[in-house]
N, C-alpha and C. Protein backbone atom coordinates (compact mmCIF):
# COMPACT_ATOMS: atom_id res chain seq x y z
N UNK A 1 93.92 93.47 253.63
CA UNK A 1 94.65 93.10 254.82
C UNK A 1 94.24 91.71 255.29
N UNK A 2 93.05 91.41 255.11
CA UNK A 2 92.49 90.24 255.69
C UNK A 2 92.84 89.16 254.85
N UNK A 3 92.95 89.18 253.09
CA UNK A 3 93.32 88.13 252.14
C UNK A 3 94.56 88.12 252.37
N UNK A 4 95.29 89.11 252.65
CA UNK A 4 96.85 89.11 253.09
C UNK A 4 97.17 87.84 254.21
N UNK A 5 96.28 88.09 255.04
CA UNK A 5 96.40 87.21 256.06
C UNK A 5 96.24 85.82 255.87
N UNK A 6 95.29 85.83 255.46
CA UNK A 6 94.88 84.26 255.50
C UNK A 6 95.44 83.52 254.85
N UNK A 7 96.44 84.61 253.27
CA UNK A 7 97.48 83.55 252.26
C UNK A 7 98.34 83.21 253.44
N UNK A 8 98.78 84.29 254.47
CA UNK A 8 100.18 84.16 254.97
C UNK A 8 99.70 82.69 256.06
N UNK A 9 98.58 82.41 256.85
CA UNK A 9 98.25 81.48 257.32
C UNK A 9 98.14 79.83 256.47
N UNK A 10 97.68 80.23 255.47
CA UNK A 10 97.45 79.20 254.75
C UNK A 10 99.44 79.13 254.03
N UNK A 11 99.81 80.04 253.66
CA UNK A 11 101.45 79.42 253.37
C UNK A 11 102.03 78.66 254.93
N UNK A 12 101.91 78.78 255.70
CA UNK A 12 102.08 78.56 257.16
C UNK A 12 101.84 76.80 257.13
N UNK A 13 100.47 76.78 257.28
CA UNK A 13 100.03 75.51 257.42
C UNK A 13 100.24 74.53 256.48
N UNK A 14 100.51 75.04 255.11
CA UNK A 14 101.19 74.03 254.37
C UNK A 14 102.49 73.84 254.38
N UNK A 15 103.26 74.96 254.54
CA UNK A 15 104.80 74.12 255.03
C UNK A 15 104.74 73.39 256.48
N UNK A 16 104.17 73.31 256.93
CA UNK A 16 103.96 72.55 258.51
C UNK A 16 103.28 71.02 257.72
N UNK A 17 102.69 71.08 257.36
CA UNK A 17 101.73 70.20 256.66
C UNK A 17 103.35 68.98 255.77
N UNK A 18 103.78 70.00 254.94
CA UNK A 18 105.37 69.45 254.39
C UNK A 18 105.72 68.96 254.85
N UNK A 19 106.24 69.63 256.46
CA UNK A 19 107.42 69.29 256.85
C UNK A 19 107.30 68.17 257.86
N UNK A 20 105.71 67.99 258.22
CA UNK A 20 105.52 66.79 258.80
C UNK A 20 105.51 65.10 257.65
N UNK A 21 104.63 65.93 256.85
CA UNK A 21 104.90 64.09 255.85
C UNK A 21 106.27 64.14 255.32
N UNK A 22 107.60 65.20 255.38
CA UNK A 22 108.79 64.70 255.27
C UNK A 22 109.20 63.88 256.33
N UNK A 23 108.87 64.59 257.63
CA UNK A 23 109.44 63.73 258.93
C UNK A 23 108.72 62.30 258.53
N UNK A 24 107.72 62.04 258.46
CA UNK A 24 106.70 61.06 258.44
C UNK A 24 107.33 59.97 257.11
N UNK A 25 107.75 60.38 256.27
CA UNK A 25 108.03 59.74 254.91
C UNK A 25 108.49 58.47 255.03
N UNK A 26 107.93 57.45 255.02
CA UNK A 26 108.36 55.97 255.18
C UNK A 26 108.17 55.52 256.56
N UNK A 27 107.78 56.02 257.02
CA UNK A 27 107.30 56.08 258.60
C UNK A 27 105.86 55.03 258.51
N UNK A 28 105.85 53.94 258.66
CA UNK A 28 104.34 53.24 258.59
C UNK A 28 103.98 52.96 260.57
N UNK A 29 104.61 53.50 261.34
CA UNK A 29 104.38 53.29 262.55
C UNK A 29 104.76 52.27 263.03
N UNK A 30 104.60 51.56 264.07
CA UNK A 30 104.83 50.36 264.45
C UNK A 30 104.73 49.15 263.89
N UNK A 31 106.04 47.84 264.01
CA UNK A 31 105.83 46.90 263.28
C UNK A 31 104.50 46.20 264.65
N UNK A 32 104.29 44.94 263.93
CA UNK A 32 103.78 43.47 264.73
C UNK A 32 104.30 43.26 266.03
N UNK A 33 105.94 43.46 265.23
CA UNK A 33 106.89 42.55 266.36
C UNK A 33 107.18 43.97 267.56
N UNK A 34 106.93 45.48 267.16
CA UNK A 34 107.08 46.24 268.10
C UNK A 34 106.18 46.04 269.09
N UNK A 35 104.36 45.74 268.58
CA UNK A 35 103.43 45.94 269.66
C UNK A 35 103.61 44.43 270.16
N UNK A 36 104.18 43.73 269.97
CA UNK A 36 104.45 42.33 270.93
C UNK A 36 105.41 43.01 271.85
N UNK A 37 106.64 43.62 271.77
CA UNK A 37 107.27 44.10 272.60
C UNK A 37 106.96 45.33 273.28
N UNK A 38 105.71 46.20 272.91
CA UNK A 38 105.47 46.97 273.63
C UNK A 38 104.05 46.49 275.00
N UNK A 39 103.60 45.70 274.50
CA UNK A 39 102.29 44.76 275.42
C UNK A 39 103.48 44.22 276.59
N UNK A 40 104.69 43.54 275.96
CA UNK A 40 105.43 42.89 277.34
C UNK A 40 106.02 43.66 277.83
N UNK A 41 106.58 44.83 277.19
CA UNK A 41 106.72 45.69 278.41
C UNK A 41 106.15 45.97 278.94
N UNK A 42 104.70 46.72 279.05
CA UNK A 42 103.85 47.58 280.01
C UNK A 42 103.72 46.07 280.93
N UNK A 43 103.19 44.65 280.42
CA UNK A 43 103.29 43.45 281.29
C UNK A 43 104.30 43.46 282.36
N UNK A 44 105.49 43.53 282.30
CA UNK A 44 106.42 43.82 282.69
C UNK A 44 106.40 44.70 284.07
N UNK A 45 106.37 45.79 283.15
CA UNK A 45 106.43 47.06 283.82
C UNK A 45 105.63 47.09 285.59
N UNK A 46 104.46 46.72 284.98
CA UNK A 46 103.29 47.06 285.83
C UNK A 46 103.62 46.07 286.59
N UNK A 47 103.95 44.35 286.74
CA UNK A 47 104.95 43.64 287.81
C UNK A 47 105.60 44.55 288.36
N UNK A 48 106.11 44.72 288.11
CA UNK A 48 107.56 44.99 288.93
C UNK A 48 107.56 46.14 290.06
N UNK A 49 106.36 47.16 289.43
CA UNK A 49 105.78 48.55 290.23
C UNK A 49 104.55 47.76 290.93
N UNK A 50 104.50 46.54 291.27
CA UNK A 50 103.15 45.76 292.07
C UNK A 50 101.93 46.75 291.61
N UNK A 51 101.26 47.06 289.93
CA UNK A 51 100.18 47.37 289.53
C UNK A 51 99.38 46.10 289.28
N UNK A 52 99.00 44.94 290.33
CA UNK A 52 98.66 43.89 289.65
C UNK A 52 97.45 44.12 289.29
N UNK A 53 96.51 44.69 289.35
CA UNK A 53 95.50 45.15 288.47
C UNK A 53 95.54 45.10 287.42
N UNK A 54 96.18 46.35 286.93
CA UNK A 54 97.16 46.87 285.04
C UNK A 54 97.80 45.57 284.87
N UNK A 55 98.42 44.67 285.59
CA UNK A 55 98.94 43.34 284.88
C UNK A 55 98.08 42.63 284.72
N UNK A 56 96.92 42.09 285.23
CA UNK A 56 95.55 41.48 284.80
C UNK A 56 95.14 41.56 284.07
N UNK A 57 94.82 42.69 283.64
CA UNK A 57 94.02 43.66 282.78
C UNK A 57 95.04 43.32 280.99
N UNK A 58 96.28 43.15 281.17
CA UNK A 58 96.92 42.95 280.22
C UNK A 58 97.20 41.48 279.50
N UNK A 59 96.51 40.76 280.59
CA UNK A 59 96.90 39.23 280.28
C UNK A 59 95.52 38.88 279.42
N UNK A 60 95.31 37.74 279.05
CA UNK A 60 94.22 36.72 278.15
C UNK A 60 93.28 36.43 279.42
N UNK A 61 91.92 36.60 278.87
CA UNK A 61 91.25 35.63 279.89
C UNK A 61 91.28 34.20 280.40
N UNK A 62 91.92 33.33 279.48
CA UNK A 62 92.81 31.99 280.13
C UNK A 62 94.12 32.07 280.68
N UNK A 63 94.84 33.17 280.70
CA UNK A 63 95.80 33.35 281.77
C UNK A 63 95.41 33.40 283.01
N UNK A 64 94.37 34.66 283.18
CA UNK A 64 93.57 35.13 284.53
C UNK A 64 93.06 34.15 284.90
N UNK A 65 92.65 33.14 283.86
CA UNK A 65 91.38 31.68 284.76
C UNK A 65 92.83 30.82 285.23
N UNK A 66 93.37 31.41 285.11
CA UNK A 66 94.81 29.85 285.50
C UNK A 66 95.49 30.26 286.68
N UNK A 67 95.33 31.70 287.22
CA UNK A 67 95.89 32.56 288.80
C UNK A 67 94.86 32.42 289.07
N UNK A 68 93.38 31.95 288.85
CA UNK A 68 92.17 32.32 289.31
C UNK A 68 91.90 31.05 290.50
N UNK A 69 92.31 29.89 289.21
CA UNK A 69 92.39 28.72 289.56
C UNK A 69 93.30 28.10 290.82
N UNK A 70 94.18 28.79 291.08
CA UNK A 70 95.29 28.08 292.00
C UNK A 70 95.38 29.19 293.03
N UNK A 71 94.45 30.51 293.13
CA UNK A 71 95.05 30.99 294.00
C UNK A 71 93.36 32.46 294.32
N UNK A 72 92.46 31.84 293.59
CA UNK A 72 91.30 32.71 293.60
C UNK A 72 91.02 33.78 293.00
N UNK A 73 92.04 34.55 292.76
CA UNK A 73 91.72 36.30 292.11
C UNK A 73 93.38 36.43 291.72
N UNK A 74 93.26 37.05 289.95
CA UNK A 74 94.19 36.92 289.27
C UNK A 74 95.03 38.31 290.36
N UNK A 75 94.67 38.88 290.83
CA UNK A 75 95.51 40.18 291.59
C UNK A 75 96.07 39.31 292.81
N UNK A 76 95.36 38.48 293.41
CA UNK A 76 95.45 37.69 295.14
C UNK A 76 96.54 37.05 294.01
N UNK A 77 96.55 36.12 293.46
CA UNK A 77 97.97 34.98 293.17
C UNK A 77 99.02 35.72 292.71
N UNK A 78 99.03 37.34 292.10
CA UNK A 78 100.31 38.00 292.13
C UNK A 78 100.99 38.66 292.77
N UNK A 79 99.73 39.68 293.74
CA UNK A 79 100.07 39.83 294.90
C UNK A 79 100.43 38.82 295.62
N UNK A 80 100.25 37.77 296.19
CA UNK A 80 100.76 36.63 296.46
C UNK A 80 102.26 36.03 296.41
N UNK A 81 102.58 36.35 295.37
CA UNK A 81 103.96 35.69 294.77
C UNK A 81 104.27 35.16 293.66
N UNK A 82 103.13 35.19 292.69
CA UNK A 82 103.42 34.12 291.57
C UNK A 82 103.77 35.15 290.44
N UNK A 83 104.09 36.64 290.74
CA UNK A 83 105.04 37.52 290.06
C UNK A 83 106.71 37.05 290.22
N UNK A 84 107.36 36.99 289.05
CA UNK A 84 108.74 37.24 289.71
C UNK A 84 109.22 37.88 290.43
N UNK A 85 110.17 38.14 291.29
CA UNK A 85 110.77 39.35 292.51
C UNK A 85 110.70 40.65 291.46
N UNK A 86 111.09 41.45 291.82
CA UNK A 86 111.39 42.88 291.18
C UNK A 86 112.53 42.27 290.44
N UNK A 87 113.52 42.83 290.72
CA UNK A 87 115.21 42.27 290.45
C UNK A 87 115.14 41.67 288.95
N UNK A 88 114.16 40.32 289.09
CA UNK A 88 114.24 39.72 288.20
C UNK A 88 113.29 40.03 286.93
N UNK A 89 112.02 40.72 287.34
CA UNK A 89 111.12 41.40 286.61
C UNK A 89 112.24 42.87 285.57
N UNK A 90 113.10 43.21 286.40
CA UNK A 90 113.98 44.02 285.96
C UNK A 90 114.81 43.85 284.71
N UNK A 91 115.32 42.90 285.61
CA UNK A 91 116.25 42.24 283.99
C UNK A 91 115.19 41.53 282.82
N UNK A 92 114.11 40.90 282.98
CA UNK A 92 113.44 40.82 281.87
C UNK A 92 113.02 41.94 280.77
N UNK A 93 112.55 43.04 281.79
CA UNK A 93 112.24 44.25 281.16
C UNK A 93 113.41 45.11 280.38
N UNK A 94 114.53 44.17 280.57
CA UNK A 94 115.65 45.14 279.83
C UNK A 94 115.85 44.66 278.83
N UNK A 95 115.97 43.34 278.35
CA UNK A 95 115.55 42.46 277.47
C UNK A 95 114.84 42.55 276.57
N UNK A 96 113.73 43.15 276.89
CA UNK A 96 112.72 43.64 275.73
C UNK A 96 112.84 43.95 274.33
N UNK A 97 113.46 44.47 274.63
CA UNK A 97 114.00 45.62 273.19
C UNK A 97 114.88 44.64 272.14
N UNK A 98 115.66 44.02 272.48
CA UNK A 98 116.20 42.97 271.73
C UNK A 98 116.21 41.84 271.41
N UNK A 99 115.10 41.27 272.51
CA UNK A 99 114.56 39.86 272.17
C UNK A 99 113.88 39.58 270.97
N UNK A 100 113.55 38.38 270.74
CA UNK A 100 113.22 37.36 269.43
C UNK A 100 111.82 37.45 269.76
N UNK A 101 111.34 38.15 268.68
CA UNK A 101 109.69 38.06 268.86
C UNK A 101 109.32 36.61 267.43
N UNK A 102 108.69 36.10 267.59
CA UNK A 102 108.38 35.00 266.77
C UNK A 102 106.48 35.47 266.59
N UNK A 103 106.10 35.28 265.53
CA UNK A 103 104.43 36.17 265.40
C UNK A 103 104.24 34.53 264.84
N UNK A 104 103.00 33.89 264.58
CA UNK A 104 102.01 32.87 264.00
C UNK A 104 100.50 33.37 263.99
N UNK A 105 100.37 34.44 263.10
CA UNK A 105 98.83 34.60 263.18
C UNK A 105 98.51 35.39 264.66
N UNK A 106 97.66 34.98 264.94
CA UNK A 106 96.81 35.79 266.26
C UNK A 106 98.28 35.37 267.52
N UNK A 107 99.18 33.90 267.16
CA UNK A 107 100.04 34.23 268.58
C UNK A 107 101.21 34.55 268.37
N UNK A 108 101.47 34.63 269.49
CA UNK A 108 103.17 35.13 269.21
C UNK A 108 103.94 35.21 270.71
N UNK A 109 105.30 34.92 270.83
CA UNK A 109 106.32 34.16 271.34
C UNK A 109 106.92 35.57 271.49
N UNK A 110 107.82 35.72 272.70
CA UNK A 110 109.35 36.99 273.13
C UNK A 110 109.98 35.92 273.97
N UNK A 111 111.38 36.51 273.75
CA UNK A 111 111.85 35.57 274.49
C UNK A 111 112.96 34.13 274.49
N UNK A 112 113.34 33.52 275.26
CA UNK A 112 113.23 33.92 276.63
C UNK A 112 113.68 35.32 277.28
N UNK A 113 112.89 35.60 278.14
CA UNK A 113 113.46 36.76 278.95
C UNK A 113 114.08 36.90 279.74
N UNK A 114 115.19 37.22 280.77
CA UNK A 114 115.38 36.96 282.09
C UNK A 114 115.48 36.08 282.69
N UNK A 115 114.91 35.59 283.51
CA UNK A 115 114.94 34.24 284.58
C UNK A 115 113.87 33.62 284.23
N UNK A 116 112.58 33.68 282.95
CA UNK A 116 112.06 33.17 282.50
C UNK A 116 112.44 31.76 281.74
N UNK A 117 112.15 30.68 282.01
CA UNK A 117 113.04 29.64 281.18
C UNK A 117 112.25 29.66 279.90
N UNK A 118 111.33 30.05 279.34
CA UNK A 118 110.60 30.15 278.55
C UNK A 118 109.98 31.23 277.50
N UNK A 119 110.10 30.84 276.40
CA UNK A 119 109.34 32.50 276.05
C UNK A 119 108.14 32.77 276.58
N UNK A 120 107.92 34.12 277.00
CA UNK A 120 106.72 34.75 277.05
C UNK A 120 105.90 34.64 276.01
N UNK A 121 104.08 34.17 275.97
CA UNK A 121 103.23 33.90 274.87
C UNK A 121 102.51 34.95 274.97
N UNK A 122 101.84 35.25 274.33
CA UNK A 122 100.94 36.41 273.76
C UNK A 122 99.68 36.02 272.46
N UNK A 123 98.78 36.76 272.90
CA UNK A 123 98.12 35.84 271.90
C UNK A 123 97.00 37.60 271.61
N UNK A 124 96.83 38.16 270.03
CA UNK A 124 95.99 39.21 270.29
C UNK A 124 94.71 38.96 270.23
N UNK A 125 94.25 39.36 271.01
CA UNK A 125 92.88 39.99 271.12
C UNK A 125 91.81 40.94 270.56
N UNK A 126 90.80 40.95 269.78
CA UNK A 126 90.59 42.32 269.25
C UNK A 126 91.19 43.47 269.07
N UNK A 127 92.74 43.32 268.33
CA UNK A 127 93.42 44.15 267.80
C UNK A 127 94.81 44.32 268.86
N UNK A 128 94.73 43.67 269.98
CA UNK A 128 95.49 44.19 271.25
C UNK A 128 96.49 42.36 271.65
N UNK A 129 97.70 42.29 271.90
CA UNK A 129 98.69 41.89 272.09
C UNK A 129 98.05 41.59 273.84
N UNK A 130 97.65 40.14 274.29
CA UNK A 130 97.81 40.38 275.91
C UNK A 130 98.59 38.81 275.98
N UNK A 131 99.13 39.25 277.18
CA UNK A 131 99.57 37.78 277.67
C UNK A 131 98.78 37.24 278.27
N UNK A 132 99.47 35.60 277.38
CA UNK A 132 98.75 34.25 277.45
C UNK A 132 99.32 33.43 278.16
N UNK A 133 100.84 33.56 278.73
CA UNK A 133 101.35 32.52 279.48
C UNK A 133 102.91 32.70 279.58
């Protein structure tokens, strides 16, 4: 009863086992150009919901020294204003998905977005996509 069982568990877990590396089959996960567009979204995102913390936290440390610079604390110059309005944070964030990601090594370009006249830069970091400017 008990070897009974454990074939019927073990037939179990290998068709599960199947039927995931079928789903999976050519599936290599995310490109380059996705986690450039997934870093500017959450960038994005977290604007627009005033998380300027989580938007700090997502940028380059020479981004943060450049709100640091003109306005004291990378949260004080976004809280501040030097976020786009919502509205316009909006329509960038819709953008996302179909914009021109351009990669060079460690940087990489989206964009333009929205009311941005410029592409958004990005530059990674120990494995991680943050904005640079």
């Amino acid at each position: 009863m008990l070897a009974r069982r454990a074939r019927s568990l073990l037939a179990v877990g290998l068709a599960a086992a199947a039927a995931q590396a079928a789903c999976g089959a050519g599936d290599e996960g995310p490109t380059p150009s996705d986690r450039v567009r997934d870093a500017t979204s959450a960038y994005l995102g977290a604007l627009e919901n005033s998380r300027w913390a989580r938007a700090c936290a997502l940028m380059t440390s020479g981004a943060r020294r450049e709100l640091e610079e003109a306005r004291g604390s990378c949260v004080g110059a976004l809280r501040g204003g030097a976020a786009l309005p919502a509205d316009q944070l909006a329509s960038a964030y819709r953008e996302v998905a179909g914009a021109t990601v351009r990669i060079h090594g460690r940087r990489a370009a989206i964009g333009p977005l929205g009311d941005f006249p410029q592409p958004l830069r990005l530059e990674s970091v120990r494995g991680r996509w943050l904005i640079d400017g």
